[in-house]
Protein backbone atom coordinates (compact mmCIF):
# COMPACT_ATOMS: atom_id res chain seq x y z
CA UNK A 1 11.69 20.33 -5.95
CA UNK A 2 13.61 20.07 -2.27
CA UNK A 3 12.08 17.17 -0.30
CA UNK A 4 13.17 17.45 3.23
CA UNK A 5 15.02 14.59 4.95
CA UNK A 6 12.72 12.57 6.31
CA UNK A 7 12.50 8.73 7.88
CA UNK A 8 10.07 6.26 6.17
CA UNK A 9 8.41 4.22 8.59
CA UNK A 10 8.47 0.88 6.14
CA UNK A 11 9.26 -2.36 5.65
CA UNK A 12 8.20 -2.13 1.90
CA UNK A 13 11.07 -2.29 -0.40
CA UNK A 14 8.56 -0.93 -3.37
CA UNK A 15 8.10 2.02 -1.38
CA UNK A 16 11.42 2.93 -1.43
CA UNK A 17 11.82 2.20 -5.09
CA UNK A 18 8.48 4.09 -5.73
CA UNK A 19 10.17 7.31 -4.09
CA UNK A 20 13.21 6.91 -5.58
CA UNK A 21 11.20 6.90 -9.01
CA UNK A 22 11.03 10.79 -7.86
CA UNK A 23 14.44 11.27 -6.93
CA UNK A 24 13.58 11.02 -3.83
CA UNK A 25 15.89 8.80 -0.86
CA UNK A 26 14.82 8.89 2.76
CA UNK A 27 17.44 9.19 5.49
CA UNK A 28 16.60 6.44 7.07
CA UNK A 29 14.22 3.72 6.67
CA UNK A 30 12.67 2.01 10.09
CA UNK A 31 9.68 -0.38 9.79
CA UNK A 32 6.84 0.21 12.50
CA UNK A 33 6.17 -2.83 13.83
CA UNK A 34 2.33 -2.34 14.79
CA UNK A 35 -0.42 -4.49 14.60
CA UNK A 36 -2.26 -3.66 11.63
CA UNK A 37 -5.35 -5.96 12.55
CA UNK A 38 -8.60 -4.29 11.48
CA UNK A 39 -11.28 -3.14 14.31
CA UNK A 40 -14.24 -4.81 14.29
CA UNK A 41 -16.87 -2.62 11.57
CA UNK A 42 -13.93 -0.55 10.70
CA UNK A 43 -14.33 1.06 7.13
CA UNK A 44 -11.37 0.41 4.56
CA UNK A 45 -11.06 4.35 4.37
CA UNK A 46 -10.45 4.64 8.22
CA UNK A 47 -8.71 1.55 8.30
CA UNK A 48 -5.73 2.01 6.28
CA UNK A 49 -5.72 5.50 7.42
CA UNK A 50 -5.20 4.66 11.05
CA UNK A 51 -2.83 2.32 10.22
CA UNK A 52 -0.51 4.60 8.17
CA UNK A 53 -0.95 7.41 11.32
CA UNK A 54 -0.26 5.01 14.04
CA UNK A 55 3.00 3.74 11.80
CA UNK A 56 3.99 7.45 11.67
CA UNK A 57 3.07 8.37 15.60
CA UNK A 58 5.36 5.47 16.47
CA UNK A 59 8.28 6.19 14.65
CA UNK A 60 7.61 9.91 14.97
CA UNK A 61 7.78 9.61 19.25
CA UNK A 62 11.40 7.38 19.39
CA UNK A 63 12.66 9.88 16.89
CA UNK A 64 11.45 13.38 17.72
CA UNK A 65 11.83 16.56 15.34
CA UNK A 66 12.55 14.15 12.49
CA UNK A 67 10.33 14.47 10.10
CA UNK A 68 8.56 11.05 9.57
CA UNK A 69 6.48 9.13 6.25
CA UNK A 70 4.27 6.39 7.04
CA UNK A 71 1.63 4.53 4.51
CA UNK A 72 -0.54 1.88 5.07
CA UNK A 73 -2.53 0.11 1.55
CA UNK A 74 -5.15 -2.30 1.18
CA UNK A 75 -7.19 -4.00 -1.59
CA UNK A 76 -10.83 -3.63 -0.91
CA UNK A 77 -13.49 -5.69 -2.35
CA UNK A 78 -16.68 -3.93 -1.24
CA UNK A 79 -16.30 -3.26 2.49
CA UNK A 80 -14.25 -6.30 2.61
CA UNK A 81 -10.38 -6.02 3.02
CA UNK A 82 -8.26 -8.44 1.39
CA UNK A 83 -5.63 -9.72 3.79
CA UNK A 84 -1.82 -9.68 2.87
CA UNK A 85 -1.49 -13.28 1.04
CA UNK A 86 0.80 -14.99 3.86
CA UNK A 87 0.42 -18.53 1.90
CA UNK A 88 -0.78 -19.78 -1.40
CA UNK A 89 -4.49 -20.73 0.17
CA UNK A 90 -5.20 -17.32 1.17
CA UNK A 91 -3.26 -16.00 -2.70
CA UNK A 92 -5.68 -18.41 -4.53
CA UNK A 93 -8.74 -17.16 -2.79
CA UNK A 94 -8.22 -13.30 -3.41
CA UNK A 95 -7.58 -13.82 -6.83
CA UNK A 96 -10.41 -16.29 -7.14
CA UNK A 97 -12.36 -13.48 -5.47
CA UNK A 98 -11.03 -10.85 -7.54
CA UNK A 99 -11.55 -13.00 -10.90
CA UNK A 100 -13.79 -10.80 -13.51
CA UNK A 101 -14.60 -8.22 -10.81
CA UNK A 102 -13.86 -4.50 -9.93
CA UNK A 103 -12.29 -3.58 -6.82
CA UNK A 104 -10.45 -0.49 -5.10
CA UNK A 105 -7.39 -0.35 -4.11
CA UNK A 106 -6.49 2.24 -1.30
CA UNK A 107 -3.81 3.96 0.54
CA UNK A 108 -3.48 6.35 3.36
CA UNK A 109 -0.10 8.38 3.78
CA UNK A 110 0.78 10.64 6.56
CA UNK A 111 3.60 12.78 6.85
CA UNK A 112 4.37 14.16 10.33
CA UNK A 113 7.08 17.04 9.76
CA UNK A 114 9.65 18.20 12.21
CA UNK A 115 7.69 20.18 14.34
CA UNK A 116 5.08 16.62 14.59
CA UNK A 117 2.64 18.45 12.87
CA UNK A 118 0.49 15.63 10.54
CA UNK A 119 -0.93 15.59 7.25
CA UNK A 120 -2.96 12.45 6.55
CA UNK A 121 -4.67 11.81 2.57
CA UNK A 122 -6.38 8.91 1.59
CA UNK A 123 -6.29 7.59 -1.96
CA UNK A 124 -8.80 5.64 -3.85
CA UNK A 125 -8.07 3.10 -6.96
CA UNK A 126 -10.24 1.74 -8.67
CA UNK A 127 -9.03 -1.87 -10.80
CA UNK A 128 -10.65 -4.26 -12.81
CA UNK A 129 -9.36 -8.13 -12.97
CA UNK A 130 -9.97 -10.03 -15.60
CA UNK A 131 -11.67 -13.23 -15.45
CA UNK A 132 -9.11 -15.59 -14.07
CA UNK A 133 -8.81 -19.20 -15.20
CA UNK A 134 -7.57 -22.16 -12.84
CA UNK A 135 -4.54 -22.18 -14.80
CA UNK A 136 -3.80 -18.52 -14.73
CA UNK A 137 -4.24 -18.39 -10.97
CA UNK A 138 -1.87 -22.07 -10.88
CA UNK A 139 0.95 -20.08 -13.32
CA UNK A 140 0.60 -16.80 -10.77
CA UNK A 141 0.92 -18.88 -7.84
CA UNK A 142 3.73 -21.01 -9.30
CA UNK A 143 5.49 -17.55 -9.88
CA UNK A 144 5.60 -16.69 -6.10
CA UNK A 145 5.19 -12.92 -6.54
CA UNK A 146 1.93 -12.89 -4.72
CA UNK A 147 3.80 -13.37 -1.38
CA UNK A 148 3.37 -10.45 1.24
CA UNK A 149 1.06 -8.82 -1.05
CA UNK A 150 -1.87 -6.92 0.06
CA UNK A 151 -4.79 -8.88 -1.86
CA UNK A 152 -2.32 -11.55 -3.41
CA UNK A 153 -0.97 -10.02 -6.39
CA UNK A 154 1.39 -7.10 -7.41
CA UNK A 155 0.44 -4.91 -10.52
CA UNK A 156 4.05 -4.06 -11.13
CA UNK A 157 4.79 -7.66 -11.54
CA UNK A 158 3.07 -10.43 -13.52
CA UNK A 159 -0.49 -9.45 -12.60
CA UNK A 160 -0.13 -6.50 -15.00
CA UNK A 161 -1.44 -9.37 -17.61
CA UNK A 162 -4.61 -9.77 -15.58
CA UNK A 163 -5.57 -6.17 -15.62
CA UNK A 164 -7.33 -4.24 -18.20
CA UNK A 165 -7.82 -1.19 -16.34
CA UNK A 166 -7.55 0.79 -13.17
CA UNK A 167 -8.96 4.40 -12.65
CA UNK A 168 -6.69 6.47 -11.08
CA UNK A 169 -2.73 6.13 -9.66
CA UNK A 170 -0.90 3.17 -10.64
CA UNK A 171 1.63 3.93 -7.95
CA UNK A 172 -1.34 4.33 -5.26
CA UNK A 173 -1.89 0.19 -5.96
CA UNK A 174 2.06 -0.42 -5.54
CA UNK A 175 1.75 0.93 -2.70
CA UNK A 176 3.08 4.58 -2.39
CA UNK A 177 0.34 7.11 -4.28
CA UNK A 178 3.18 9.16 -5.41
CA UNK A 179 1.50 12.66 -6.75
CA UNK A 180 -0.26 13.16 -3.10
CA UNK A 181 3.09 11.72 -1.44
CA UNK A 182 5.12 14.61 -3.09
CA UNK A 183 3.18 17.29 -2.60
CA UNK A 184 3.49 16.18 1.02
CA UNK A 185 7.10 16.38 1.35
CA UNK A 186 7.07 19.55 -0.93
């Protein structure tokens, strides 16, 4: 496979690892600094899908004909998205949330090639937690790896433990859906 040259628009070092899982290394990497707050009654489908395009648009305009990769994921209880655990209150009360439940997991990615013409796809996972105890969400905490994690916890990680099983990509809940994002770059 040739994957063109391209700049990811992230600050996520698991996306980078997640592409380089593929062999693939982008020529640059430059975080889009937006403001990801969601819009009043916006869906998590059209959420995390404008996010990832306006991450892409930005990067795309102070670096034209470059070739640019943005993504944007959430964890989704319902119509509900989970903020990105800042501090251990907001950690504790996703997983509390997410305790013996199903939930989805999604991700937009948009690729804007050279000539800025964009491709947007949304991905959908489905995972099921475990019922958590007090202690297992203490131990988690205690670990730290929930921090700056969409929904408070990282399936890569520790978390793996809490999880019997998801329904559809693993690498769409880390973050980067990787079959979709490859046929992208082609």
């Amino acid at each position: 496979m040739h994957h063109p040259s391209f700049i990811l628009a992230s600050a996520s070092p698991r996306r980078v690892q997640l592409l380089a899982m593929l062999g693939i290394t982008p020529a640059q990497i430059i975080p889009a600094e937006i403001d990801e707050t969601p819009l009043p009654l916006e869906l998590p489908a059209a959420y995390v899908a404008r996010i990832a395009q306006q991450k892409a648009q930005k990067i795309a305009a102070l670096h034209p004909g470059q070739p640019v990769l943005a993504a944007d994921t959430a964890v989704v209880m319902g119509r509900r998205i989970l903020p990105k655990a800042e501090d251990e209150a907001t950690a504790r009360a996703c997983l509390r949330l997410l305790s013996g439940r199903r939930h989805r997991v999604l991700s937009a990615v948009c690729f804007i090639n050279a000539s800025g013409h964009p491709q947007l796809k949304v991905v959908i996972t489905q995972v099921k937690f475990r019922r958590l105890t007090e202690a297992d969400i203490g131990d988690y905490l205690a670990s730290g790896e929930w921090e700056s994690k969409a929904g408070g916890y990282a399936i890569q990680g520790r978390a793996a433990a809490f999880i019997p099983w998801i329904s559809g990509s693993h690498s769409n809940v880390v973050g980067l859906p990787l079959y979709e994002t490859a046929i992208m770059l082609g």
